[in-house]
PDB file of N, CA and C in Angstrom:
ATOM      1  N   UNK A   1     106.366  90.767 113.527  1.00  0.00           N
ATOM      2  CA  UNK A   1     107.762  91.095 113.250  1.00  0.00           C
ATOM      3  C   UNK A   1     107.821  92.399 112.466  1.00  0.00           C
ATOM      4  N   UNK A   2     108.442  93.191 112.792  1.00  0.00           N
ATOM      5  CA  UNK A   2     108.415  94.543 112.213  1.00  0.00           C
ATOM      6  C   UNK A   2     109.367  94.486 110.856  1.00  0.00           C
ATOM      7  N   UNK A   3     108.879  95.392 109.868  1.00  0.00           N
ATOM      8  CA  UNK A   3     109.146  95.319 108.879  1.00  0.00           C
ATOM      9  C   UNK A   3     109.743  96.653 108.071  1.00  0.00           C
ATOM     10  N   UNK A   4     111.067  97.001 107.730  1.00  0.00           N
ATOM     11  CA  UNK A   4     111.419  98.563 107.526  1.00  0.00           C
ATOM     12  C   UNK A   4     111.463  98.931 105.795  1.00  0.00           C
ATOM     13  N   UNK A   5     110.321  99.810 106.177  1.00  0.00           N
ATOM     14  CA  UNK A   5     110.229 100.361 104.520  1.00  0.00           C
ATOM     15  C   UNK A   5     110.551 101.742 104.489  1.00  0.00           C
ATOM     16  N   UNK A   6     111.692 101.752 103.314  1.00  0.00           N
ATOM     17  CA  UNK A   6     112.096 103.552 103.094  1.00  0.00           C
ATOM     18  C   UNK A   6     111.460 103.884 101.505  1.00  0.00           C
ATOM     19  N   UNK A   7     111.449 104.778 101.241  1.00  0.00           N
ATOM     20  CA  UNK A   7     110.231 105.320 100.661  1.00  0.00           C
ATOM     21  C   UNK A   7     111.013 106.740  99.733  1.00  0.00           C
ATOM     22  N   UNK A   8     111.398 106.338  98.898  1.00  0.00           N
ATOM     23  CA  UNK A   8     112.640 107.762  97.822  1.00  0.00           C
ATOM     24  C   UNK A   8     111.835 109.031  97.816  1.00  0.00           C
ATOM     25  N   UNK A   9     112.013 110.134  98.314  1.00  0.00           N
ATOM     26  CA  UNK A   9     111.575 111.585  98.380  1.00  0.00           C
ATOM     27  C   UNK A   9     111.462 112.263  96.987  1.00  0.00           C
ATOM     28  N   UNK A  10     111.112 113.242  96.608  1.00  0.00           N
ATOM     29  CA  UNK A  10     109.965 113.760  98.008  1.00  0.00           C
ATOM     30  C   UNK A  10     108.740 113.206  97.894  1.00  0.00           C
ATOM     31  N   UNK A  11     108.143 113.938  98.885  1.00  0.00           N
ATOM     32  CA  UNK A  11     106.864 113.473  98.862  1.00  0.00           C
ATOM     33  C   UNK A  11     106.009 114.145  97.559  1.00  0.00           C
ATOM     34  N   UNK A  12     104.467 113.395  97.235  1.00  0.00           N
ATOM     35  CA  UNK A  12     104.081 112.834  97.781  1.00  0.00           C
ATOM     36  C   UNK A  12     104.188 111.319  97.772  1.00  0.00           C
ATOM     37  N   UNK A  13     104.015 110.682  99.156  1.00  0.00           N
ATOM     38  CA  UNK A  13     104.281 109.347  99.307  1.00  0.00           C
ATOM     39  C   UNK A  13     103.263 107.940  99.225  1.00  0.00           C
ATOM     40  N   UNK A  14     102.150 108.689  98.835  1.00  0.00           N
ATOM     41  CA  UNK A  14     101.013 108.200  98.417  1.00  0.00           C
ATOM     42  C   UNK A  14     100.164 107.075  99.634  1.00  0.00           C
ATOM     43  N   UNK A  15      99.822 107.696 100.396  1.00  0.00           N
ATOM     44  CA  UNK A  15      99.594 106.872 101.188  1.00  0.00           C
ATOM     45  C   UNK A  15      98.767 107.627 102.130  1.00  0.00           C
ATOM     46  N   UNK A  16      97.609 107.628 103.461  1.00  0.00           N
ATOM     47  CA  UNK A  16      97.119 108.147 104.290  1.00  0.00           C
ATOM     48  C   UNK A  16      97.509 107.120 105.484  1.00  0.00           C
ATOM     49  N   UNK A  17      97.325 107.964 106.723  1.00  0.00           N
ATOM     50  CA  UNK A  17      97.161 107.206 107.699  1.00  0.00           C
ATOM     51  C   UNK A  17      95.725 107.555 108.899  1.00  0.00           C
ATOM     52  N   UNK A  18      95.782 106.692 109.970  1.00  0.00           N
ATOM     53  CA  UNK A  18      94.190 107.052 110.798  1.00  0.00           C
ATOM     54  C   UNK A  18      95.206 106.528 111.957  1.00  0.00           C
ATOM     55  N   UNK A  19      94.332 106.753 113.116  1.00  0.00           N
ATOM     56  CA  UNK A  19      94.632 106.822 114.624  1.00  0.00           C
ATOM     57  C   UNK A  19      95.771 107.432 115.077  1.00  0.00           C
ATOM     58  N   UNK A  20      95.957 107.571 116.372  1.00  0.00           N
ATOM     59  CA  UNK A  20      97.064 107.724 116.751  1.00  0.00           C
ATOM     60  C   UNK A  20      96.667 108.330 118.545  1.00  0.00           C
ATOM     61  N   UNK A  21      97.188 109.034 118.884  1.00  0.00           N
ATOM     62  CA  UNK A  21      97.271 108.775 120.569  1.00  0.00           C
ATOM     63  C   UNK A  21      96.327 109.281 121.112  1.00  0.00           C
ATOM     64  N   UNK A  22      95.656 110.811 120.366  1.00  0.00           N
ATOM     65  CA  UNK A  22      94.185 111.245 120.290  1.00  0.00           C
ATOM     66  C   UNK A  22      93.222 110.508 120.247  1.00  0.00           C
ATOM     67  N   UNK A  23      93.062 109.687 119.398  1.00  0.00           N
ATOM     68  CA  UNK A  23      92.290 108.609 118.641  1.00  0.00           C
ATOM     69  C   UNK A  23      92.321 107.500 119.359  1.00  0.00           C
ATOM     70  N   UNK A  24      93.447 107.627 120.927  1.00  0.00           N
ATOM     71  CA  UNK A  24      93.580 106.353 121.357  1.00  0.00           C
ATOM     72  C   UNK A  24      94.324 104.963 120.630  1.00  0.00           C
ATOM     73  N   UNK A  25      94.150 105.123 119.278  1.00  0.00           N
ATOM     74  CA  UNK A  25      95.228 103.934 118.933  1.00  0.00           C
ATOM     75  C   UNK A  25      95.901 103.865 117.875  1.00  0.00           C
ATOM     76  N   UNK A  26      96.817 102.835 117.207  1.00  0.00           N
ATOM     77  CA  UNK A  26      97.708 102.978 116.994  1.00  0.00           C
ATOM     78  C   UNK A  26      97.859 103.720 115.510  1.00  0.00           C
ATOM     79  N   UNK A  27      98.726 104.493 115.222  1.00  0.00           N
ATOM     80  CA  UNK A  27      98.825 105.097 114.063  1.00  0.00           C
ATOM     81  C   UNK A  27      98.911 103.798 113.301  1.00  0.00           C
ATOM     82  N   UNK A  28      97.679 103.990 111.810  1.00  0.00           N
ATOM     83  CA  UNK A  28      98.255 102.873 110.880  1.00  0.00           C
ATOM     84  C   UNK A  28      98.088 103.148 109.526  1.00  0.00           C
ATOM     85  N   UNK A  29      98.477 103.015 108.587  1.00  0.00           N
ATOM     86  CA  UNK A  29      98.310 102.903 107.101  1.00  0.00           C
ATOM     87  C   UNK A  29      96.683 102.501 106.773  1.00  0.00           C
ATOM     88  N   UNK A  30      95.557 103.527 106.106  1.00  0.00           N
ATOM     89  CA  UNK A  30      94.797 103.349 106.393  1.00  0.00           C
ATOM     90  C   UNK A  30      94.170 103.238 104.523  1.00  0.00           C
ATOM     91  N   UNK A  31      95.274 103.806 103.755  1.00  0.00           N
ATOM     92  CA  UNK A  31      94.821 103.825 102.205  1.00  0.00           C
ATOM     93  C   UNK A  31      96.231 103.727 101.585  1.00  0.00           C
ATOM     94  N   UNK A  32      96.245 103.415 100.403  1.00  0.00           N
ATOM     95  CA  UNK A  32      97.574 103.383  99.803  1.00  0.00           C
ATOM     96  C   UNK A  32      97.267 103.869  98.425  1.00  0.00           C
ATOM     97  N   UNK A  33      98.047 104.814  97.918  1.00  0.00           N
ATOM     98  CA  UNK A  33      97.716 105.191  96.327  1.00  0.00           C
ATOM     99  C   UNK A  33      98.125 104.057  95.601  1.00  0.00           C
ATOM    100  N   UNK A  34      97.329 103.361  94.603  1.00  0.00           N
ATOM    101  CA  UNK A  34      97.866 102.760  92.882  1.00  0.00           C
ATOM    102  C   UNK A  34      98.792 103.392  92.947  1.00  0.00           C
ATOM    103  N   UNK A  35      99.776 102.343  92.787  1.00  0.00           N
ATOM    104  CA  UNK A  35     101.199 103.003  91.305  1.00  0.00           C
ATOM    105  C   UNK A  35     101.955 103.794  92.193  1.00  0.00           C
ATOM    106  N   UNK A  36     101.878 104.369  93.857  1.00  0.00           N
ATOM    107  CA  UNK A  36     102.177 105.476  94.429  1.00  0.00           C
ATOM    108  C   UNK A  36     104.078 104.883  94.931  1.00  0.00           C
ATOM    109  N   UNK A  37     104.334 105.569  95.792  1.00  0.00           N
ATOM    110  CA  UNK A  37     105.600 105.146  96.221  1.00  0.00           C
ATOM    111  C   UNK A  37     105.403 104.383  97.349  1.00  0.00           C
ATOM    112  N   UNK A  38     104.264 104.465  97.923  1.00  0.00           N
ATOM    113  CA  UNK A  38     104.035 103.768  99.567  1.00  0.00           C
ATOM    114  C   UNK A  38     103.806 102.106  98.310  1.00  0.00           C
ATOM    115  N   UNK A  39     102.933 102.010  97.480  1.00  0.00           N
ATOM    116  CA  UNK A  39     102.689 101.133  96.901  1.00  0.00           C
ATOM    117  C   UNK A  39     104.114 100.160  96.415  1.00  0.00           C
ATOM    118  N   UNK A  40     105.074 100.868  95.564  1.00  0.00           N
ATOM    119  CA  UNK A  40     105.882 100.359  95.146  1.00  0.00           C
ATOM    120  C   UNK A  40     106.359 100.026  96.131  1.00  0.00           C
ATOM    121  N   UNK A  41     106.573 100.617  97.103  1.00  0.00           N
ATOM    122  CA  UNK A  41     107.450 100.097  98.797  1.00  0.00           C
ATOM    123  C   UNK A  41     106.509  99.048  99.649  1.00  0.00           C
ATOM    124  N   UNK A  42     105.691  98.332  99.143  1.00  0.00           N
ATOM    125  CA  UNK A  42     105.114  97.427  99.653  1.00  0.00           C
ATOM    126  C   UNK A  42     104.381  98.009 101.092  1.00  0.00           C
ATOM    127  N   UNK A  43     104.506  99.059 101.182  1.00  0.00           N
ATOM    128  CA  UNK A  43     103.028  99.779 102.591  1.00  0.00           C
ATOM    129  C   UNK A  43     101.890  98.605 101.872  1.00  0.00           C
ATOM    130  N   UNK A  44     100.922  98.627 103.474  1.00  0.00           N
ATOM    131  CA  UNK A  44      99.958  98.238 102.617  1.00  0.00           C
ATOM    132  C   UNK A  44      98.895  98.538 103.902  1.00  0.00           C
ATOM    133  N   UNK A  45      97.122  98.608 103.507  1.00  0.00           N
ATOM    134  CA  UNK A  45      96.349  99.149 104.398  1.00  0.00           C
ATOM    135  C   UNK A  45      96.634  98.166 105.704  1.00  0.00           C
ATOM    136  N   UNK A  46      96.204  98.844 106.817  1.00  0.00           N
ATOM    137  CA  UNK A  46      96.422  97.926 108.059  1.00  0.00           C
ATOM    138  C   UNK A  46      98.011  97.753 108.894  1.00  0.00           C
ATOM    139  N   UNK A  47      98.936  98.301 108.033  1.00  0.00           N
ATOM    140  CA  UNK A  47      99.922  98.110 108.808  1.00  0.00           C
ATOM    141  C   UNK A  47      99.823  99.506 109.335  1.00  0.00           C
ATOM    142  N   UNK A  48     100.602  99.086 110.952  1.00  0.00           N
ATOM    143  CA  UNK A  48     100.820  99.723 111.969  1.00  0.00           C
ATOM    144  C   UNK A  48     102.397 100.533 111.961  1.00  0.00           C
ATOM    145  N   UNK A  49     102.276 101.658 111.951  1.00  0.00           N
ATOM    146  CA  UNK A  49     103.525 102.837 111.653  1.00  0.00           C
ATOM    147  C   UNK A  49     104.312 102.949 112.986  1.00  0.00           C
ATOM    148  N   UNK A  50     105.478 101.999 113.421  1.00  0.00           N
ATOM    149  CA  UNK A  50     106.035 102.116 114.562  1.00  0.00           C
ATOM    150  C   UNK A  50     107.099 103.022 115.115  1.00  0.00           C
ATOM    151  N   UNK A  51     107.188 103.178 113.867  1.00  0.00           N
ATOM    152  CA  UNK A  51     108.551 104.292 113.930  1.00  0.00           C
ATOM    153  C   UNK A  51     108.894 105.488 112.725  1.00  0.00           C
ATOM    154  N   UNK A  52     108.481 106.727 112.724  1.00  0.00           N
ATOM    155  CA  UNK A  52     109.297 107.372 111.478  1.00  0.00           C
ATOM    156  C   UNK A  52     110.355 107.905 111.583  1.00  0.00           C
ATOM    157  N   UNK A  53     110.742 107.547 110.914  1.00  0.00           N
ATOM    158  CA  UNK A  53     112.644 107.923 110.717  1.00  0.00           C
ATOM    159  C   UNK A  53     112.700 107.818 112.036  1.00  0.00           C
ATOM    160  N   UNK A  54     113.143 106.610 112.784  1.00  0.00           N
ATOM    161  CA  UNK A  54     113.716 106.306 113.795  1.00  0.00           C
ATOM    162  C   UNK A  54     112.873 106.812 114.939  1.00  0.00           C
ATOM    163  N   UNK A  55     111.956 107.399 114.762  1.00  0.00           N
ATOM    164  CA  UNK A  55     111.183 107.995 116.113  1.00  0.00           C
ATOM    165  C   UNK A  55     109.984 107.146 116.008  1.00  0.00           C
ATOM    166  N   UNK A  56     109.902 106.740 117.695  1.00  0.00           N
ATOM    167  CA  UNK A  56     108.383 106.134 117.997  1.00  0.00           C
ATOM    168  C   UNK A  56     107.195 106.671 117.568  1.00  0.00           C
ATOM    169  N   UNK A  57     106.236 106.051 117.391  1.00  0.00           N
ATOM    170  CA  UNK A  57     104.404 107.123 117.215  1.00  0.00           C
ATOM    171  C   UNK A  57     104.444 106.385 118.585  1.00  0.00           C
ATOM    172  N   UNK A  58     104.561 105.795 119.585  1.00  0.00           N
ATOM    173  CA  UNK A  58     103.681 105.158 120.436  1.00  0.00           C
ATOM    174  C   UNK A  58     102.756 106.595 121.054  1.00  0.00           C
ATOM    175  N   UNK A  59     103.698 107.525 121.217  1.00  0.00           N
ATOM    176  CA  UNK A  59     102.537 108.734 122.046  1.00  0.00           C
ATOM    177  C   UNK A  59     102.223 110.144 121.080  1.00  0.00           C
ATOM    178  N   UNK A  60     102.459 109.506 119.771  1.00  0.00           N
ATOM    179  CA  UNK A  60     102.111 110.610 118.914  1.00  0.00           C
ATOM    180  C   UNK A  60     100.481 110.871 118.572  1.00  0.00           C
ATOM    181  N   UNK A  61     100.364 112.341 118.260  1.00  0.00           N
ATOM    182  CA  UNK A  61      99.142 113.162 118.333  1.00  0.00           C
ATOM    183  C   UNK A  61      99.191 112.471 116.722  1.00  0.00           C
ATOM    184  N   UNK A  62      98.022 112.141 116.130  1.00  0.00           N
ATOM    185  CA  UNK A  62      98.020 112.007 114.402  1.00  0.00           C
ATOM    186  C   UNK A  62      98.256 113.077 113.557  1.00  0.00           C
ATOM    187  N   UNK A  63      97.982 114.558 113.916  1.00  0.00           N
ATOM    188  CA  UNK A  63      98.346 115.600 113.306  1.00  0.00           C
ATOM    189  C   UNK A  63     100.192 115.516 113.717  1.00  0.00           C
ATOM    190  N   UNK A  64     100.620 115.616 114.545  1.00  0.00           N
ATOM    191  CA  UNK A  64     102.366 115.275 114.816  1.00  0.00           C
ATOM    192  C   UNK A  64     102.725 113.809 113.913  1.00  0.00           C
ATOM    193  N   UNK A  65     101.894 112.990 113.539  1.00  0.00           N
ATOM    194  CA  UNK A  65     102.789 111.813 112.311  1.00  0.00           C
ATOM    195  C   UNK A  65     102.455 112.145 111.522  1.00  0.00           C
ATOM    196  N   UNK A  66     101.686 113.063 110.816  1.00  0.00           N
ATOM    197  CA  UNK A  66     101.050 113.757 109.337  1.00  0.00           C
ATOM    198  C   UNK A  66     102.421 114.668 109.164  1.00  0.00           C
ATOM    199  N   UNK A  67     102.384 115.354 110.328  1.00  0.00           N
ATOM    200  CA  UNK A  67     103.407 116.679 109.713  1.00  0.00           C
ATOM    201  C   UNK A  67     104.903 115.732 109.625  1.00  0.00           C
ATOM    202  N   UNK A  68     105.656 114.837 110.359  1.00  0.00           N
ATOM    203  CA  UNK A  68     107.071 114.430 110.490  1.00  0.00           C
ATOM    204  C   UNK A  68     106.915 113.806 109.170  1.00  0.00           C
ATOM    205  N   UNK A  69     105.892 113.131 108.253  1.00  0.00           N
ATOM    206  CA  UNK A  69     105.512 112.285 107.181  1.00  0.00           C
ATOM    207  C   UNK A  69     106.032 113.543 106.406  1.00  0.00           C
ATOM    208  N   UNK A  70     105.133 114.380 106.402  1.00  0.00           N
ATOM    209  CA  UNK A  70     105.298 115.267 105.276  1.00  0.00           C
ATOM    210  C   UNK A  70     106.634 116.135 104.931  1.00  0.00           C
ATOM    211  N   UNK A  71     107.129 116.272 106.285  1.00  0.00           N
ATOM    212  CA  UNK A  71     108.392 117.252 106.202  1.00  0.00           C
ATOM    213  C   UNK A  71     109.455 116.163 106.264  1.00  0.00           C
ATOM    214  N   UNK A  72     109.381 115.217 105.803  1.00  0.00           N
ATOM    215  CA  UNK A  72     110.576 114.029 105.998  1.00  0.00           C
ATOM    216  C   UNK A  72     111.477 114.386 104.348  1.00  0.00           C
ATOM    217  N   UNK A  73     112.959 115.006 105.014  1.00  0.00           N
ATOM    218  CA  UNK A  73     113.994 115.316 104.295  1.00  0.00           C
ATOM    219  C   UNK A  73     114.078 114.130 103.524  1.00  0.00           C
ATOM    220  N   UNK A  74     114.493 114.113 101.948  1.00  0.00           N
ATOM    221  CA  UNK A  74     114.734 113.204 100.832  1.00  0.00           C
ATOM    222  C   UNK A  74     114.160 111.722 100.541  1.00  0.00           C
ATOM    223  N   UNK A  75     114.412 111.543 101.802  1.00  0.00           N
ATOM    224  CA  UNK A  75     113.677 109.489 101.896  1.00  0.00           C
ATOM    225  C   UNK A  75     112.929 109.307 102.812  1.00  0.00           C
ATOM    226  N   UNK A  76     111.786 108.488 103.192  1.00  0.00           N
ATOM    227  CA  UNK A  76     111.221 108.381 104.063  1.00  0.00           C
ATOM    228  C   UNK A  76     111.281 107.241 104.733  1.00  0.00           C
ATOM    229  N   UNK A  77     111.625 106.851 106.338  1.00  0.00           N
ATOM    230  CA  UNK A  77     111.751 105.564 106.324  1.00  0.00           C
ATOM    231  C   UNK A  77     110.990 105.020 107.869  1.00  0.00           C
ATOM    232  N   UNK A  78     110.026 104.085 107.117  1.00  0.00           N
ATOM    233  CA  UNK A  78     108.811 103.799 108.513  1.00  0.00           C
ATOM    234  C   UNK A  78     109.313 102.073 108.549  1.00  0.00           C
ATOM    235  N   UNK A  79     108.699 102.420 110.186  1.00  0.00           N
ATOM    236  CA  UNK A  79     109.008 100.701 110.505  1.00  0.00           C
ATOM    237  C   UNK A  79     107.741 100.072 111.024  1.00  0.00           C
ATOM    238  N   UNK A  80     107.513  99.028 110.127  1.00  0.00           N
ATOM    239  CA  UNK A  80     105.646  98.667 110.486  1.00  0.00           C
ATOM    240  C   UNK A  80     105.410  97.418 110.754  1.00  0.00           C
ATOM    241  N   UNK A  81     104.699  97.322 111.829  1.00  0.00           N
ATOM    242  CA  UNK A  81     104.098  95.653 112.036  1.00  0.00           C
ATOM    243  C   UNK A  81     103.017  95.231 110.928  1.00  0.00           C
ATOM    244  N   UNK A  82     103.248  94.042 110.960  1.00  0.00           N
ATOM    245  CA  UNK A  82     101.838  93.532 109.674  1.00  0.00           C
ATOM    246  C   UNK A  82     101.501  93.025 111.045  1.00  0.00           C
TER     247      UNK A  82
END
């Protein structure tokens, strides 16, 4: 069941991610900072990044969900499967 976490700007949002369409699979939350904002927003390693700000990763390059992460105007808001 997908789960929507927004995330108060700016960055940084404390968090990394791994895979994505290069990589063959699915973009996911792969570290989370202590104390960070991905932390306080309940991210956590292993979840799967389905959507940023309303846009799919299903065919995203991992360098294309690094950069929309980073340049995400004021709030950030991902939608993730556990």
């Amino acid at each position: 069941m997908p789960v929507t976490v927004t995330l108060p700007g700016p960055a940084p949002w404390g968090f990394r991610i791994s895979g994505g369409r290069d990589f063959g699979k699915p973009i996911t939350i792969s570290k989370v900072t202590e104390h960070g904002k991905a932390a306080t927003g309940d991210l956590r390693p292993g979840d799967v990044i389905v959507t940023i700000n309303g846009e799919s990763t299903a065919e995203m390059l991992n360098v294309e969900a690094q950069k929309k992460i980073k340049q995400s105007p004021g709030q950030l808001r991902l939608e993730v499967e556990r």
